[in-house]
PDB file of N, CA and C in Angstrom:
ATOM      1  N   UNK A   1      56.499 172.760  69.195  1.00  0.00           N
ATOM      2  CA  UNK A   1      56.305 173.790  70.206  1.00  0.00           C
ATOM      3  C   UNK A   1      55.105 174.663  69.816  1.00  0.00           C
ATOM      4  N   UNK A   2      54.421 175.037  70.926  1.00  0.00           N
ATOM      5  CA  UNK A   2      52.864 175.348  70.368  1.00  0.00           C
ATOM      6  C   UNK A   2      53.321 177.164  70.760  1.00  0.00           C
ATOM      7  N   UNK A   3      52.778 177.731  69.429  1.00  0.00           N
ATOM      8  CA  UNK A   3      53.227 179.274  70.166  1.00  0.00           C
ATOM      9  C   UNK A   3      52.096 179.832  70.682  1.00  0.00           C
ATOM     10  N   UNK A   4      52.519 181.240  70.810  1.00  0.00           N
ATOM     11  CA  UNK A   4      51.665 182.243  71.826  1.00  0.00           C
ATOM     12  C   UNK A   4      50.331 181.947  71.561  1.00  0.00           C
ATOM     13  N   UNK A   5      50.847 182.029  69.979  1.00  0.00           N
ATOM     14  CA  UNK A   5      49.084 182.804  69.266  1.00  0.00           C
ATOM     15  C   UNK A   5      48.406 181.845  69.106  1.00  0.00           C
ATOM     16  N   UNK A   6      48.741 180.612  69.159  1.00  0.00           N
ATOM     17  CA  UNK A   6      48.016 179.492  68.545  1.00  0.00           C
ATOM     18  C   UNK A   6      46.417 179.357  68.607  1.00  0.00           C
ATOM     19  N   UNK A   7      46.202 179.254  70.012  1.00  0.00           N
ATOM     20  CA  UNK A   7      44.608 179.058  70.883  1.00  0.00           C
ATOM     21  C   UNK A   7      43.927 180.650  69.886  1.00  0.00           C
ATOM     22  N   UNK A   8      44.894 181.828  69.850  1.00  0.00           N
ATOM     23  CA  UNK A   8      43.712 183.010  69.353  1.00  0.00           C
ATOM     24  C   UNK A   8      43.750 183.244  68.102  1.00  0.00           C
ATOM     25  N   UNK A   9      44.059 182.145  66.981  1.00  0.00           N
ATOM     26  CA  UNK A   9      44.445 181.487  65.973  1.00  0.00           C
ATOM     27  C   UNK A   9      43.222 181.247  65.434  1.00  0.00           C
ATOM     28  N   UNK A  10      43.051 180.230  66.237  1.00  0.00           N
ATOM     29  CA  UNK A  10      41.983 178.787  66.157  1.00  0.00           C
ATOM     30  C   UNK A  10      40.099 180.010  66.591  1.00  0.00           C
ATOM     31  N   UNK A  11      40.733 180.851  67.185  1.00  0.00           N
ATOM     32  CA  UNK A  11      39.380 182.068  67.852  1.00  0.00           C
ATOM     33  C   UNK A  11      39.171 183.454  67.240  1.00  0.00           C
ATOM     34  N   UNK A  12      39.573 183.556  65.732  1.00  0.00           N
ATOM     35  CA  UNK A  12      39.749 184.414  65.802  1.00  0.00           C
ATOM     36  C   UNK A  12      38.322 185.288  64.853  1.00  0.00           C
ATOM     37  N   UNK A  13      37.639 186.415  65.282  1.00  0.00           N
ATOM     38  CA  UNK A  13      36.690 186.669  65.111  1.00  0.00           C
ATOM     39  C   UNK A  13      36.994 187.092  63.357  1.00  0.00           C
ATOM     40  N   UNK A  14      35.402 187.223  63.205  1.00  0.00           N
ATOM     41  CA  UNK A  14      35.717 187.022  61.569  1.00  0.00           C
ATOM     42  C   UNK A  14      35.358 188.930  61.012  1.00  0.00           C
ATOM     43  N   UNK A  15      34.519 189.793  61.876  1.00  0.00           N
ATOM     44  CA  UNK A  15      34.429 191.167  61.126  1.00  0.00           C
ATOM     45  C   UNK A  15      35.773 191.671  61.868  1.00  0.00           C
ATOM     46  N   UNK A  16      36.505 191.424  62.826  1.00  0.00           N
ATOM     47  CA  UNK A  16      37.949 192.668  63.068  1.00  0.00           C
ATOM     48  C   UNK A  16      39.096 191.622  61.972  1.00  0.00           C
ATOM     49  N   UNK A  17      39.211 190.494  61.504  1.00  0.00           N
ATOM     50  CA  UNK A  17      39.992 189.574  60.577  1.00  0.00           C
ATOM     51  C   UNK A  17      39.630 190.346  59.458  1.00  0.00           C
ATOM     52  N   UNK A  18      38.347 190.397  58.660  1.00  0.00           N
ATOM     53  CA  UNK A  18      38.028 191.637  57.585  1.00  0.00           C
ATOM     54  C   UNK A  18      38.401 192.737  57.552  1.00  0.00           C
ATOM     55  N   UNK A  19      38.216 193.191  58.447  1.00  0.00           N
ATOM     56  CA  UNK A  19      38.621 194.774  58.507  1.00  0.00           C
ATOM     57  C   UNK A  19      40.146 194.492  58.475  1.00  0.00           C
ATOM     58  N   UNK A  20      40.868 193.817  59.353  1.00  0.00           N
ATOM     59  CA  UNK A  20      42.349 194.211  58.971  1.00  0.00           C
ATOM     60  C   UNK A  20      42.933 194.104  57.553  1.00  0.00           C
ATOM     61  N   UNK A  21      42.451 192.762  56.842  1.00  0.00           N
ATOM     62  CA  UNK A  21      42.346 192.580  55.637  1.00  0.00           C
ATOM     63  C   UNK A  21      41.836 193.700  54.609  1.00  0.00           C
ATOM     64  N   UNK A  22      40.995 194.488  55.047  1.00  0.00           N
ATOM     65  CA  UNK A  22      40.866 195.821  53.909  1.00  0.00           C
ATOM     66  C   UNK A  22      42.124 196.559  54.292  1.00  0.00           C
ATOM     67  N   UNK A  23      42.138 197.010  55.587  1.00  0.00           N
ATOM     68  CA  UNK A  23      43.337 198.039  55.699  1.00  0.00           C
ATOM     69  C   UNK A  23      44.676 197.685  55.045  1.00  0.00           C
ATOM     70  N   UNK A  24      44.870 196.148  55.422  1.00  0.00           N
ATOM     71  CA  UNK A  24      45.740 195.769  54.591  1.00  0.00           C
ATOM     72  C   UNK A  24      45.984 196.105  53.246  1.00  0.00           C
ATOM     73  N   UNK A  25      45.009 195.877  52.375  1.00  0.00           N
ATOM     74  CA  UNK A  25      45.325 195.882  51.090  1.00  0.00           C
ATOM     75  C   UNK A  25      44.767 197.084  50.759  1.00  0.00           C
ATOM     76  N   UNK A  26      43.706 197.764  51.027  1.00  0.00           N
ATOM     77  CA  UNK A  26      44.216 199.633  51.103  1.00  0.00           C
ATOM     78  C   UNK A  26      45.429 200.052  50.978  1.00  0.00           C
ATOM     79  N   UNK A  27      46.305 199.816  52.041  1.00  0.00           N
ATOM     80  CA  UNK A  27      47.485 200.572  52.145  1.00  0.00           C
ATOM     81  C   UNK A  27      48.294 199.998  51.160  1.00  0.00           C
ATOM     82  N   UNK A  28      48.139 198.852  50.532  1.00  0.00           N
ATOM     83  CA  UNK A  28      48.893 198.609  49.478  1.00  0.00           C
ATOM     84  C   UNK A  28      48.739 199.463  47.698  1.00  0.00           C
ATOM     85  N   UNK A  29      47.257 199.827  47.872  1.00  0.00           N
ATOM     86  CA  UNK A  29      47.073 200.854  46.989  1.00  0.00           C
ATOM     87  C   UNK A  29      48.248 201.674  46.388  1.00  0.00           C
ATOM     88  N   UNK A  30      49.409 202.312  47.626  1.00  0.00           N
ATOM     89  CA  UNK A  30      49.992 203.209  46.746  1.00  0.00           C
ATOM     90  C   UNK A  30      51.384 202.788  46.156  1.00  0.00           C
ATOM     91  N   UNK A  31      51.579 201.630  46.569  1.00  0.00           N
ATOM     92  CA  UNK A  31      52.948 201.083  46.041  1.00  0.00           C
ATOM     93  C   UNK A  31      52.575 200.424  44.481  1.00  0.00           C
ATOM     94  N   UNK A  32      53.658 200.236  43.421  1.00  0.00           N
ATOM     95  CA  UNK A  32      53.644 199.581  42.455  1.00  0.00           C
ATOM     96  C   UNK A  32      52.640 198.488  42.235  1.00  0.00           C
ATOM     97  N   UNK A  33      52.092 197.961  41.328  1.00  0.00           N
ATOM     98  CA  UNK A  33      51.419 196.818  41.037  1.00  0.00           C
ATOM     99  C   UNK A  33      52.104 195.569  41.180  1.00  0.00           C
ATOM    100  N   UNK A  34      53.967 195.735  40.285  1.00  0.00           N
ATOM    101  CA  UNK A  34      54.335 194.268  40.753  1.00  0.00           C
ATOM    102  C   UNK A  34      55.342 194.551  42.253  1.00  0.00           C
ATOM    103  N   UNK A  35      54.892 195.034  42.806  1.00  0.00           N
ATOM    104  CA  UNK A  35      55.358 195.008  44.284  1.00  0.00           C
ATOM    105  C   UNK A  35      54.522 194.705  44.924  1.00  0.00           C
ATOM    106  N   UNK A  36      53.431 194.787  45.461  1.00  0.00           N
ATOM    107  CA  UNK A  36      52.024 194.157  45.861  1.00  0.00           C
ATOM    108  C   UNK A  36      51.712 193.064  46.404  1.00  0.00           C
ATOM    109  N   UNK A  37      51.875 191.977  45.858  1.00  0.00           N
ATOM    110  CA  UNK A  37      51.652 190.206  45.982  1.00  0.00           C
ATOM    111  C   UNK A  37      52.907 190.420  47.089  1.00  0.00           C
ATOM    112  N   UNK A  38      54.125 190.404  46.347  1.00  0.00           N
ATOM    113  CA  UNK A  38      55.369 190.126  46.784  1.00  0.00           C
ATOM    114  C   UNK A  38      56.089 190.912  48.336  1.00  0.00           C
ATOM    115  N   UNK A  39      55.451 192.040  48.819  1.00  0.00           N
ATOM    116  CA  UNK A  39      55.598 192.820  49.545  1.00  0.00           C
ATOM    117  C   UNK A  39      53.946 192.653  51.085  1.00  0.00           C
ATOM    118  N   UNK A  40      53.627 191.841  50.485  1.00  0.00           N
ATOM    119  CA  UNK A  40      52.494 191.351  51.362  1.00  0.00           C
ATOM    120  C   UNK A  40      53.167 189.697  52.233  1.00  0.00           C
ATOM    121  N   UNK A  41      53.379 189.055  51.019  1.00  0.00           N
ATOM    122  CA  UNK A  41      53.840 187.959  51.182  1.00  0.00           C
ATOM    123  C   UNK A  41      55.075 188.058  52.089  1.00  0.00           C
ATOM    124  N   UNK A  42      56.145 188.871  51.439  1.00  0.00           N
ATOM    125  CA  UNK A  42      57.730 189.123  52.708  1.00  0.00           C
ATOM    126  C   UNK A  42      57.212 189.336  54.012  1.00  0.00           C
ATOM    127  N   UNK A  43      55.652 189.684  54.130  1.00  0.00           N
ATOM    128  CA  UNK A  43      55.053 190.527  55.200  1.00  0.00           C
ATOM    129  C   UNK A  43      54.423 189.559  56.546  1.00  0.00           C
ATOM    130  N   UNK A  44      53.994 188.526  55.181  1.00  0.00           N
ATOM    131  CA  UNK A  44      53.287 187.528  55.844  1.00  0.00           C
ATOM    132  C   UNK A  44      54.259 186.424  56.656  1.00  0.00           C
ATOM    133  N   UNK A  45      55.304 186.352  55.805  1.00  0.00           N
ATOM    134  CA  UNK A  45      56.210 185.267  56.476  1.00  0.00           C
ATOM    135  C   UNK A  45      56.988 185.623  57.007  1.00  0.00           C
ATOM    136  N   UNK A  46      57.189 186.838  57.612  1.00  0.00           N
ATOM    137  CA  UNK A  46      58.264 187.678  58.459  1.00  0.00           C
ATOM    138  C   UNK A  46      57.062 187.277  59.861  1.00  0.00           C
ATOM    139  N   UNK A  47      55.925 188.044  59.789  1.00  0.00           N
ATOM    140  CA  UNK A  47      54.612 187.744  60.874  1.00  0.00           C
ATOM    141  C   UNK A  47      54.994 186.375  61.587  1.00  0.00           C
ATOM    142  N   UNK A  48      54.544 185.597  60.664  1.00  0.00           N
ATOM    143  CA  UNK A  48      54.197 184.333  60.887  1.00  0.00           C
ATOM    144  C   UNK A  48      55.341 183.787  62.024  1.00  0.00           C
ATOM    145  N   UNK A  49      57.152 184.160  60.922  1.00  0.00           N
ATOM    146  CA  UNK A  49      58.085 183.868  61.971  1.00  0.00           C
ATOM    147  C   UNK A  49      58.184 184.551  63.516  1.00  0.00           C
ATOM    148  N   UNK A  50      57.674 185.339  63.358  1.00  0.00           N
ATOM    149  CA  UNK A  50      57.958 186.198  64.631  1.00  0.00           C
ATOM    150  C   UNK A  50      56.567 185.586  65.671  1.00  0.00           C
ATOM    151  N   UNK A  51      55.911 185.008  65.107  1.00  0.00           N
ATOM    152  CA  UNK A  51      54.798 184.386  66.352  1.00  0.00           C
ATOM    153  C   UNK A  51      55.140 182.916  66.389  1.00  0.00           C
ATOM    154  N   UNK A  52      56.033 182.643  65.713  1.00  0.00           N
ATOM    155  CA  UNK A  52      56.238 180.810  65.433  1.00  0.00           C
ATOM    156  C   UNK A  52      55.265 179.957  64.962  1.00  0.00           C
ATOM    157  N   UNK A  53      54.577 180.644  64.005  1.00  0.00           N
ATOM    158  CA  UNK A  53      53.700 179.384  64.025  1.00  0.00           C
ATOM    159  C   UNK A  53      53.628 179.323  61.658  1.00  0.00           C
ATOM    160  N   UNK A  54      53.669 177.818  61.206  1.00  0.00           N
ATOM    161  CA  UNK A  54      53.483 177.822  60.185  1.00  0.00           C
ATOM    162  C   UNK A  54      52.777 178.309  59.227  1.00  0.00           C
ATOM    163  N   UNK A  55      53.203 178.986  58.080  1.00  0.00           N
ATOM    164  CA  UNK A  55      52.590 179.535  57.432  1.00  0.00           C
ATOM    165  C   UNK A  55      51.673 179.042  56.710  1.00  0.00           C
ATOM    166  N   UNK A  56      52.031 177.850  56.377  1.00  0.00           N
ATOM    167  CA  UNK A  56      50.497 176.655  55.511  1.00  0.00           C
ATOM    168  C   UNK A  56      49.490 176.777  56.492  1.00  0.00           C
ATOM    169  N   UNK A  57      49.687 176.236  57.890  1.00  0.00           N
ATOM    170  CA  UNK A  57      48.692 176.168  58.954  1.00  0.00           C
ATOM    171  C   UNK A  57      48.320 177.607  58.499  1.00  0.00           C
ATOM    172  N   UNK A  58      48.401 178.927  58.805  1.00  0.00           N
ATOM    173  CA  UNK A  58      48.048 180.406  58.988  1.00  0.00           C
ATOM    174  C   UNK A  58      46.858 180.373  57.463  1.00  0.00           C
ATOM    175  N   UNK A  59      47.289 179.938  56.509  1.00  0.00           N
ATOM    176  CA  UNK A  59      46.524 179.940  55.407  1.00  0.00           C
ATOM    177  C   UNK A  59      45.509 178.836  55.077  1.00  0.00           C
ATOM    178  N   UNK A  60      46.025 177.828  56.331  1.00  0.00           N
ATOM    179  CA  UNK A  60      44.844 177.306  55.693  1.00  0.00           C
ATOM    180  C   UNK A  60      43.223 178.179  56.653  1.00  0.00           C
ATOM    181  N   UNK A  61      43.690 178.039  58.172  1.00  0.00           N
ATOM    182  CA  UNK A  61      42.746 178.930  59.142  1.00  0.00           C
ATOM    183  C   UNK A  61      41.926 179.905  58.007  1.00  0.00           C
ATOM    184  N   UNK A  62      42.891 180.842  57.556  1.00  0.00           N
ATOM    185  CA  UNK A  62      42.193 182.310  57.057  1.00  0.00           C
ATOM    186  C   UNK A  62      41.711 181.610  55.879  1.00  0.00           C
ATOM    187  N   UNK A  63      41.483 180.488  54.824  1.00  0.00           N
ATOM    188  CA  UNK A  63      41.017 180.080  54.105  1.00  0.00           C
ATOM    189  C   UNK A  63      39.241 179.815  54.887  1.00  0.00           C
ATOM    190  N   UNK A  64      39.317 178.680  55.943  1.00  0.00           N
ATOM    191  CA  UNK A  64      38.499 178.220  56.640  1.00  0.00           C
ATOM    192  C   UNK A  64      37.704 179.332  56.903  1.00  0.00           C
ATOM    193  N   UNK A  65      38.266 180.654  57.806  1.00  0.00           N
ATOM    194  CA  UNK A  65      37.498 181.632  58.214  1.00  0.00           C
ATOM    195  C   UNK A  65      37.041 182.546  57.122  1.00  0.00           C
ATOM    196  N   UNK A  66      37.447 182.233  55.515  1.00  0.00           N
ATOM    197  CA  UNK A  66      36.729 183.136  55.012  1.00  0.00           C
ATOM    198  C   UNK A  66      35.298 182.821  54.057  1.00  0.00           C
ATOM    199  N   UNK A  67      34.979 181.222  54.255  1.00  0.00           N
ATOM    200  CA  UNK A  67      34.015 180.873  54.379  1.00  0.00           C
ATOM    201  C   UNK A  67      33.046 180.600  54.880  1.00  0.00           C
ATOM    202  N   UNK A  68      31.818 180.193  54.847  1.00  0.00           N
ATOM    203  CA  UNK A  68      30.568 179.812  55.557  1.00  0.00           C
ATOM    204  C   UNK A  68      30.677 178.335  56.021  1.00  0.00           C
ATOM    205  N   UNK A  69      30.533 178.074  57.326  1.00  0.00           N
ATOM    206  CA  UNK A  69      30.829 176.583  57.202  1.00  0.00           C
ATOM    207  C   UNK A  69      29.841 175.705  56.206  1.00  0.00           C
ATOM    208  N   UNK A  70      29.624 175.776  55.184  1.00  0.00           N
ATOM    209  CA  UNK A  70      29.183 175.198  53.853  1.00  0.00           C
ATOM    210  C   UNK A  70      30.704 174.724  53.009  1.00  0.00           C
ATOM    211  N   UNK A  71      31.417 175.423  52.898  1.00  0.00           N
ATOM    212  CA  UNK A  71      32.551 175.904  52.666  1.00  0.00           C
ATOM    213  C   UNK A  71      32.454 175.985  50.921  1.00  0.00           C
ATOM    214  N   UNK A  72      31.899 176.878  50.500  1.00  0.00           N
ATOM    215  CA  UNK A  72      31.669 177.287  49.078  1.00  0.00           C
ATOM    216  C   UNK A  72      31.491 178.695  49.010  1.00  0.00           C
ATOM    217  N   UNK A  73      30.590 179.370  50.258  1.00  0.00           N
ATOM    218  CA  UNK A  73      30.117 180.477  50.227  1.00  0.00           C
ATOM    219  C   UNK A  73      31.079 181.255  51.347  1.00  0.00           C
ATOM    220  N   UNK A  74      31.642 182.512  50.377  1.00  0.00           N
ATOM    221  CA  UNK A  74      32.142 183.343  50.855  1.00  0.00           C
ATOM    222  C   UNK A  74      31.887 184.499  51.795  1.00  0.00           C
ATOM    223  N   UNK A  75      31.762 184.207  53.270  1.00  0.00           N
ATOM    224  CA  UNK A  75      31.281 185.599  54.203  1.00  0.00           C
ATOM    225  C   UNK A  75      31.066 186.869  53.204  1.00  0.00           C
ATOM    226  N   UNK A  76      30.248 187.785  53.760  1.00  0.00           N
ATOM    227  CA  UNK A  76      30.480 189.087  53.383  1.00  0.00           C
ATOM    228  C   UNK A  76      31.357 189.827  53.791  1.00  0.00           C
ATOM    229  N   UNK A  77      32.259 189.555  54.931  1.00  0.00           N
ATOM    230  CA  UNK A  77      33.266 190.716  55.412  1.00  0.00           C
ATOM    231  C   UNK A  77      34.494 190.207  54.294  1.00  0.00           C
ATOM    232  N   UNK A  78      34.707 189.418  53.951  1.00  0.00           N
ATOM    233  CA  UNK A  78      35.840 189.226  53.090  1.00  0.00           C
ATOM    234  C   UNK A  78      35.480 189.208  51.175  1.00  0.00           C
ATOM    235  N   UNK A  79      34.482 189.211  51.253  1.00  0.00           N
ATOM    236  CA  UNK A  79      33.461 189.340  49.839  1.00  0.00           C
ATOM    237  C   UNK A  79      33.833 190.743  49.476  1.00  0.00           C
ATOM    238  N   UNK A  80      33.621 191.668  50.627  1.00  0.00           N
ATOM    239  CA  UNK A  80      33.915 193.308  50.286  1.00  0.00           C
ATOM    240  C   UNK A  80      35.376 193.678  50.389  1.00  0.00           C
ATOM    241  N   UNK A  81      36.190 192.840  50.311  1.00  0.00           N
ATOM    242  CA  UNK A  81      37.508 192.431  50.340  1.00  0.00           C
ATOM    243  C   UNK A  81      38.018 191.848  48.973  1.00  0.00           C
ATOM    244  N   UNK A  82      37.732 191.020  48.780  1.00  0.00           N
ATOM    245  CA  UNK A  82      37.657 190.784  47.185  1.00  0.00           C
ATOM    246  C   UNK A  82      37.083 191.183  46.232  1.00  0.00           C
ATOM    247  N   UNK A  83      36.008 192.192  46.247  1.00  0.00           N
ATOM    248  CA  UNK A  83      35.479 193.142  45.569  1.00  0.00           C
ATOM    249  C   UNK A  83      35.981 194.677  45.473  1.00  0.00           C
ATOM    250  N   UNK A  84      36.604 194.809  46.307  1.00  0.00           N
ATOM    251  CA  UNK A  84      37.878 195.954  46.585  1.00  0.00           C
ATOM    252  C   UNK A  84      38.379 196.113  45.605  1.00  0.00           C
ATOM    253  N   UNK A  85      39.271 195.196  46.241  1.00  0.00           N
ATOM    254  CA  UNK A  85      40.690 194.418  45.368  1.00  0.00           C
ATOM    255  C   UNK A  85      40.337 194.532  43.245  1.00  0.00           C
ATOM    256  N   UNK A  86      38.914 194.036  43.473  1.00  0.00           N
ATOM    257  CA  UNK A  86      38.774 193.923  42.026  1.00  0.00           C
ATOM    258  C   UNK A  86      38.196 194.824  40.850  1.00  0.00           C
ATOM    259  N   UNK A  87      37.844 195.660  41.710  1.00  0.00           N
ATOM    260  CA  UNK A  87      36.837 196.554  41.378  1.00  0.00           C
ATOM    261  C   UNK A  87      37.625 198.422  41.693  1.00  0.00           C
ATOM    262  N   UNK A  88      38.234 198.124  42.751  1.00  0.00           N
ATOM    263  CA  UNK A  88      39.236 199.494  43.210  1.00  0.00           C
ATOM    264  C   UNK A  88      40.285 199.525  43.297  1.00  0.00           C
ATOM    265  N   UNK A  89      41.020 198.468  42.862  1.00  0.00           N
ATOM    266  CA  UNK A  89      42.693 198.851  43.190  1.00  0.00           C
ATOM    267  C   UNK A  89      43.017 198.824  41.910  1.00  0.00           C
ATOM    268  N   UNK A  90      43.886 199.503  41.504  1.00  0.00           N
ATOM    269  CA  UNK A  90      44.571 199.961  39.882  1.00  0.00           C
ATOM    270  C   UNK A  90      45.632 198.847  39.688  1.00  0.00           C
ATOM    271  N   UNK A  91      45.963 198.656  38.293  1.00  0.00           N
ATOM    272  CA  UNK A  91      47.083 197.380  38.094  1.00  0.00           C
ATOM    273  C   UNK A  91      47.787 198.426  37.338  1.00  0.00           C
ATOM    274  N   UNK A  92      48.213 199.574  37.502  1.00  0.00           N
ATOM    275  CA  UNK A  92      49.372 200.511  37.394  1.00  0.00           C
ATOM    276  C   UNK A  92      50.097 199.847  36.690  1.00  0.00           C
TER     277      UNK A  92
END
């Protein structure tokens, strides 16, 4: 069964996909360090169920979209996303 989101899945623009992805893990800033991974993840597969659609499929897409179609080189909207993450968030 093909869900809602599927078609805006497969379309989905790559600087508002970044940006949610910072806010995302911004707001994870103020919770614990080992709550983090694990509290994203409950997050992700609660999402996922509630639009019906697989979570491997969902990861592999946002894998795809966070490269260059080269597929080695990492966009810049998600580059400043992983430079965040590595550079500004505390391991409390």
């Amino acid at each position: 069964m093909k869900s809602r989101i599927d078609d805006k899945l497969s379309m989905a623009a790559v600087r508002p996909t970044g940006n949610a992805a910072m806010q995302v893990v911004d707001s994870l800033q103020r919770f614990p360090s080992e709550t983090r991974a694990l509290g994203l993840a409950v997050s992700f597969l609660l999402l996922c169920s509630r639009y019906h659609v697989d979570p491997r499929r969902v990861l592999g897409m946002a894998s795809n979209l966070m490269n260059h179609d080269d597929g080695t080189t990492m966009r810049p909207e998600f580059r400043a996303v992983r430079n965040y993450l590595e550079e500004e968030m505390d391991d409390d």
